[in-house]
N, C-alpha and C. Protein backbone atom coordinates (compact mmCIF):
# COMPACT_ATOMS: atom_id res chain seq x y z
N UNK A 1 -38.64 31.80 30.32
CA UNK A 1 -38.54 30.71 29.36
C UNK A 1 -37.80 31.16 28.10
N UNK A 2 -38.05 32.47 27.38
CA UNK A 2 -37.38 32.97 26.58
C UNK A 2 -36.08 33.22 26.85
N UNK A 3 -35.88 32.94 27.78
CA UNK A 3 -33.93 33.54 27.86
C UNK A 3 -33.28 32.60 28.20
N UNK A 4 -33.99 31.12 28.58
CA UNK A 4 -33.42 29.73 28.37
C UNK A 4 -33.79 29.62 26.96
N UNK A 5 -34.11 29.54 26.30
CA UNK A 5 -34.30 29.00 24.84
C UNK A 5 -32.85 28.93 23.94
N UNK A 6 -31.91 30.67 24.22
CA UNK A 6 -30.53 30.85 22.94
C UNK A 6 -29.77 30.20 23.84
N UNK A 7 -29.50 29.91 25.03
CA UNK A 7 -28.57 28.89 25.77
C UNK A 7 -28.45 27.31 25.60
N UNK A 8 -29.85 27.32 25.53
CA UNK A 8 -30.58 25.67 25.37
C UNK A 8 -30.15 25.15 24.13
N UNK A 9 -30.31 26.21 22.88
CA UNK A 9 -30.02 26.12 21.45
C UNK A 9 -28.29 26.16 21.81
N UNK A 10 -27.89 26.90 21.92
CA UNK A 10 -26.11 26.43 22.07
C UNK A 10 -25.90 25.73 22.92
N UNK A 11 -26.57 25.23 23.34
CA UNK A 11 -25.97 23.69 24.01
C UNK A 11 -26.24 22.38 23.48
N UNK A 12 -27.46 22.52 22.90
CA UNK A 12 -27.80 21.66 22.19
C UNK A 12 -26.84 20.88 20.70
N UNK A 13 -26.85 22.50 19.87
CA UNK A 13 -25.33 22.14 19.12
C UNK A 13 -24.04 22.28 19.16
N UNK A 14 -23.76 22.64 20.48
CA UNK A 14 -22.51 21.95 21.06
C UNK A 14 -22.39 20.30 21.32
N UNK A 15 -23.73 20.04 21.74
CA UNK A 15 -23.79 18.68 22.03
C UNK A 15 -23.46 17.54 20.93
N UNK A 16 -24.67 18.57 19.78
CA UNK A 16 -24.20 17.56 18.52
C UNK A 16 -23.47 17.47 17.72
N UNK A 17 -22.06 18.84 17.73
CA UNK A 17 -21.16 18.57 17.12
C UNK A 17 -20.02 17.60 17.54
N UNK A 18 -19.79 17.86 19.46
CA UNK A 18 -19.23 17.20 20.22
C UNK A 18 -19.92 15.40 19.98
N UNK A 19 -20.91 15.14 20.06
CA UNK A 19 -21.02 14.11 19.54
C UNK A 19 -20.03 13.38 17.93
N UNK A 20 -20.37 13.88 17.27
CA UNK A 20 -19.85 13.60 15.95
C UNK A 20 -18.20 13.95 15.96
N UNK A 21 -17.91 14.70 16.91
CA UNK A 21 -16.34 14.77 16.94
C UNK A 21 -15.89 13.19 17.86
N UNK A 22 -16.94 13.33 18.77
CA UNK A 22 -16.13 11.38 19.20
C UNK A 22 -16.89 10.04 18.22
N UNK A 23 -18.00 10.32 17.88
CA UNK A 23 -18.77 8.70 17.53
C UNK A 23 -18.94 9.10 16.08
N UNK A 24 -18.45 10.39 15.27
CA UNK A 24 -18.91 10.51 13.91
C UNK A 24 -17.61 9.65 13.21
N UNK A 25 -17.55 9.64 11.69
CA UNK A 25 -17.75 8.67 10.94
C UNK A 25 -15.69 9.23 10.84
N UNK A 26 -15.14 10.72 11.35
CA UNK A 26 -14.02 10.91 11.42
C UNK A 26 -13.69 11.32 12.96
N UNK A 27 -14.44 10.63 13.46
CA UNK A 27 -14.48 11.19 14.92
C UNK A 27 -13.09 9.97 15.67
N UNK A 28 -13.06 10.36 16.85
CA UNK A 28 -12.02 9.71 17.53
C UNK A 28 -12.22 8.34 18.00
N UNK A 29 -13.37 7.91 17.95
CA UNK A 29 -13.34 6.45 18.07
C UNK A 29 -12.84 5.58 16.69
N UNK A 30 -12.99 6.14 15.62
CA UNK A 30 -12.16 5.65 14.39
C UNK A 30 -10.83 5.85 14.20
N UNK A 31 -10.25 6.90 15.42
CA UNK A 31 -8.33 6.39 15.39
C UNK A 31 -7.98 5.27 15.66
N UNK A 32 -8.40 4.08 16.11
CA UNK A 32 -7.68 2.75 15.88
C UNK A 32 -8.16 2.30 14.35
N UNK A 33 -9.00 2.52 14.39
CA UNK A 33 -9.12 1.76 12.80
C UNK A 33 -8.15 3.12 11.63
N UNK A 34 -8.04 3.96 11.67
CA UNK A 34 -6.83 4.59 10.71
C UNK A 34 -5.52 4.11 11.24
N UNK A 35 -5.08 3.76 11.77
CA UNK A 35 -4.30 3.24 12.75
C UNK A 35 -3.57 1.67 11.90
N UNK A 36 -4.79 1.07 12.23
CA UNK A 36 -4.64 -0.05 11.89
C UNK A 36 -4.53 -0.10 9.94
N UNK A 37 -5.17 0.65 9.49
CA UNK A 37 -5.17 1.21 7.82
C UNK A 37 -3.66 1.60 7.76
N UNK A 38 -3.56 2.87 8.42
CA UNK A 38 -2.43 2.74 8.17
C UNK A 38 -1.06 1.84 8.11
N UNK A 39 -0.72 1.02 8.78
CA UNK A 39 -0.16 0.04 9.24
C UNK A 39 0.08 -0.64 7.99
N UNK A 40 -1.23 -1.20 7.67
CA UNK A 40 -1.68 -2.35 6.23
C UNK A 40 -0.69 -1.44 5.27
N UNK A 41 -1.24 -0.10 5.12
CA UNK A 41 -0.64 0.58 3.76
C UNK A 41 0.83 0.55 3.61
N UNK A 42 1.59 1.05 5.21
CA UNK A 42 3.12 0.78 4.88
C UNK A 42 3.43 -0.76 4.65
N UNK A 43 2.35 -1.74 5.46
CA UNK A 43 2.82 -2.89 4.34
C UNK A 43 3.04 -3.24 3.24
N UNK A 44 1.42 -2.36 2.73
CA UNK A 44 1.90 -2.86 0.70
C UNK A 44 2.87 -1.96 0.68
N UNK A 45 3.22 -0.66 1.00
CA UNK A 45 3.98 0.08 0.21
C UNK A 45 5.56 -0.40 0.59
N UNK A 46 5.81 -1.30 1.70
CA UNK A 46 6.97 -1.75 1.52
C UNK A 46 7.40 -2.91 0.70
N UNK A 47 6.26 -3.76 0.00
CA UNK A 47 6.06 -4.52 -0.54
C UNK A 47 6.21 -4.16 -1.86
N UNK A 48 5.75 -3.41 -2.25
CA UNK A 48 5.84 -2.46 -3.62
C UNK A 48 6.88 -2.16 -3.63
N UNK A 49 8.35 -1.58 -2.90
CA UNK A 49 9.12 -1.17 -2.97
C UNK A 49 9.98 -2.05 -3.20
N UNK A 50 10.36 -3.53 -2.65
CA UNK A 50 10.79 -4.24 -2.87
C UNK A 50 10.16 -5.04 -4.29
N UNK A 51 9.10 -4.94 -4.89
CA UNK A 51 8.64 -5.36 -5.83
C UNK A 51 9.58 -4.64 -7.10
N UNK A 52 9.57 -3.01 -6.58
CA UNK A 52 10.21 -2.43 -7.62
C UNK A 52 11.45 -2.26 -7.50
N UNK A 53 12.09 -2.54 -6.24
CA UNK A 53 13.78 -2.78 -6.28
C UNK A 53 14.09 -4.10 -7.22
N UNK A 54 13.28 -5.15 -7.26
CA UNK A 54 13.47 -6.46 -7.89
C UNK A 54 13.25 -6.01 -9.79
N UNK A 55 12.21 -5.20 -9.87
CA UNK A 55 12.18 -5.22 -11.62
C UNK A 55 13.50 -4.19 -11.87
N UNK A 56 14.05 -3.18 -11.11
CA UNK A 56 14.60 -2.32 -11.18
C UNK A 56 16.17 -2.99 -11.38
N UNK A 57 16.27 -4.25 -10.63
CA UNK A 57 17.46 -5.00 -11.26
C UNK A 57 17.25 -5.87 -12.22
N UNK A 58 16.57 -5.79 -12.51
CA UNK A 58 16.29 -6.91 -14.05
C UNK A 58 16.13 -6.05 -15.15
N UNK A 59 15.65 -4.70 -15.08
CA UNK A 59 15.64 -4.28 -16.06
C UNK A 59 17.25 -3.57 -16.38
N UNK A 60 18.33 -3.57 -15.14
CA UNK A 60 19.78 -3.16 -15.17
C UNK A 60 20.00 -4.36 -15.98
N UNK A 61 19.88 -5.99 -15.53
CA UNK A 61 20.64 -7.02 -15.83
C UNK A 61 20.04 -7.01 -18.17
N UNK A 62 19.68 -6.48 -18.25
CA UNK A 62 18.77 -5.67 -19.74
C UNK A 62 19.26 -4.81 -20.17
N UNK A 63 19.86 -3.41 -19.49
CA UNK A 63 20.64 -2.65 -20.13
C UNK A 63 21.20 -3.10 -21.69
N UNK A 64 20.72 -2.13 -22.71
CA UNK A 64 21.14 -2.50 -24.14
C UNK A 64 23.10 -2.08 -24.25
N UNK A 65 23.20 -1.48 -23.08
CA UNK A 65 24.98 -1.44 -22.89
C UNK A 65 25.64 -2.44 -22.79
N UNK A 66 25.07 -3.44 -21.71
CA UNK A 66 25.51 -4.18 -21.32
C UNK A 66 24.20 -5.34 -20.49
N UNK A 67 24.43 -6.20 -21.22
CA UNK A 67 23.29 -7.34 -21.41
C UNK A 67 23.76 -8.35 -20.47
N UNK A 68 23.40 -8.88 -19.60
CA UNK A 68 23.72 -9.61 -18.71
C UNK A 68 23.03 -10.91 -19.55
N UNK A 69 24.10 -11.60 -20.02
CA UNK A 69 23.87 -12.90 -20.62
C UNK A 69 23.53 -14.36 -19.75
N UNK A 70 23.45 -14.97 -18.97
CA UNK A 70 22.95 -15.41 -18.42
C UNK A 70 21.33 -14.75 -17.95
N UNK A 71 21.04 -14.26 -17.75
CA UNK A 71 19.67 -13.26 -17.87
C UNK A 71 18.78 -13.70 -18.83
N UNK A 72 19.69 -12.83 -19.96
CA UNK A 72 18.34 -13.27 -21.77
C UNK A 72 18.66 -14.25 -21.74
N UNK A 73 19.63 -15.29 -21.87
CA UNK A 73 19.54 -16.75 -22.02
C UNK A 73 18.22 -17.24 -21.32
N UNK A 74 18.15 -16.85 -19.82
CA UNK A 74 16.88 -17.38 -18.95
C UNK A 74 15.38 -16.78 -19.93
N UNK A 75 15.57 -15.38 -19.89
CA UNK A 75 14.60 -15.09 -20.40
C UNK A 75 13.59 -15.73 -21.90
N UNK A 76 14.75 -15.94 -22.44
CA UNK A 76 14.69 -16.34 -24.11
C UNK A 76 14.21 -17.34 -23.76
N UNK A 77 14.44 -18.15 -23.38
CA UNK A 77 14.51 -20.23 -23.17
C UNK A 77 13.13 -20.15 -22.53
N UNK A 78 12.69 -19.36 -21.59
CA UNK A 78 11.31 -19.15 -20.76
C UNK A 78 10.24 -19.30 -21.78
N UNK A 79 10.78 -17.89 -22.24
CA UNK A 79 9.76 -17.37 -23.81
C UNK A 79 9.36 -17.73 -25.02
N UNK A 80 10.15 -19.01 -25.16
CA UNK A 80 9.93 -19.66 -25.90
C UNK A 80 9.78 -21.00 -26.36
N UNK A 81 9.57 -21.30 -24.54
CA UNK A 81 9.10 -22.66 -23.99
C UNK A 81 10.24 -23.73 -24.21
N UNK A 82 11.43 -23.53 -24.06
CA UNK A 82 12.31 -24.10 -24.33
C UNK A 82 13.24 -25.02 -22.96
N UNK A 83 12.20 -24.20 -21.32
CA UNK A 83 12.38 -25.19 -20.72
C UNK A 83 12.27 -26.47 -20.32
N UNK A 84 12.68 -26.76 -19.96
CA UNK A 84 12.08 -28.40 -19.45
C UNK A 84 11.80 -28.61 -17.86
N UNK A 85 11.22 -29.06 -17.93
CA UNK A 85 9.57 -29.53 -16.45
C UNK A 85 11.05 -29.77 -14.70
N UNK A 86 12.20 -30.57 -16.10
CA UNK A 86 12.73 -31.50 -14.94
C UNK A 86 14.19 -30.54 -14.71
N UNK A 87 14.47 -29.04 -15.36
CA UNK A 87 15.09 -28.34 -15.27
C UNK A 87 15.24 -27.32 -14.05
N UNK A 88 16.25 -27.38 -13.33
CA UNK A 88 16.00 -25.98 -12.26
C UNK A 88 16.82 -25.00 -12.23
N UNK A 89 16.11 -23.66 -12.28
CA UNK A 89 16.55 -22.19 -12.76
C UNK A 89 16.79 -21.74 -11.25
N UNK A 90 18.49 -20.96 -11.02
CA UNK A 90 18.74 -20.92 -10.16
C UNK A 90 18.96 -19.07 -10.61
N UNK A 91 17.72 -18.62 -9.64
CA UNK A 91 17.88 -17.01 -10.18
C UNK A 91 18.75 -16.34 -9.04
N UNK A 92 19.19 -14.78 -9.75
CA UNK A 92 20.43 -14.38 -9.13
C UNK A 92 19.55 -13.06 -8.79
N UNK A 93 19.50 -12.30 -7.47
CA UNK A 93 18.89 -11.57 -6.94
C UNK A 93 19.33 -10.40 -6.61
């Protein structure tokens, strides 16, 4: 009985690490769900990228070198409520 006991014990926590390597909380049944996380994330982050390609030309069409006048005109008139309801702003992208 004593010389099944240190076998029994390493099998036992073989068992329960092998457990937790498939059903634990980073175990392999949670590669579809990182999977699927991941996925989402290159969404926002392509979303973000295009978010910041878009301020990244507005803040060019701003350049204190060279001021893209049609631009602050939009901007100014925005900012200072100077549009009108029945007006349509045709933005340049």
């Amino acid at each position: 009985m004593k010389s099944a006991a240190l076998p029994a014990l390493a099998l036992f926590v073989i068992a329960h690490f092998a457990g937790f390597a498939v059903f634990g909380e980073n175990g392999l049944l949670q590669l579809a769900g990182y999977r699927r996380q991941t996925a989402e994330h290159l969404a926002t982050l392509e979303r973000l990228k295009a978010e910041r390609d878009r301020l990244q030309h507005h803040a060019n069409l701003l350049d204190p070198r060279h001021v893209d006048p049609d631009y602050a005109d939009e901007l100014v008139r925005r900012q200072t409520g100077q549009v009108r309801p029945d007006e349509v702003i045709i933005t340049r992208n």
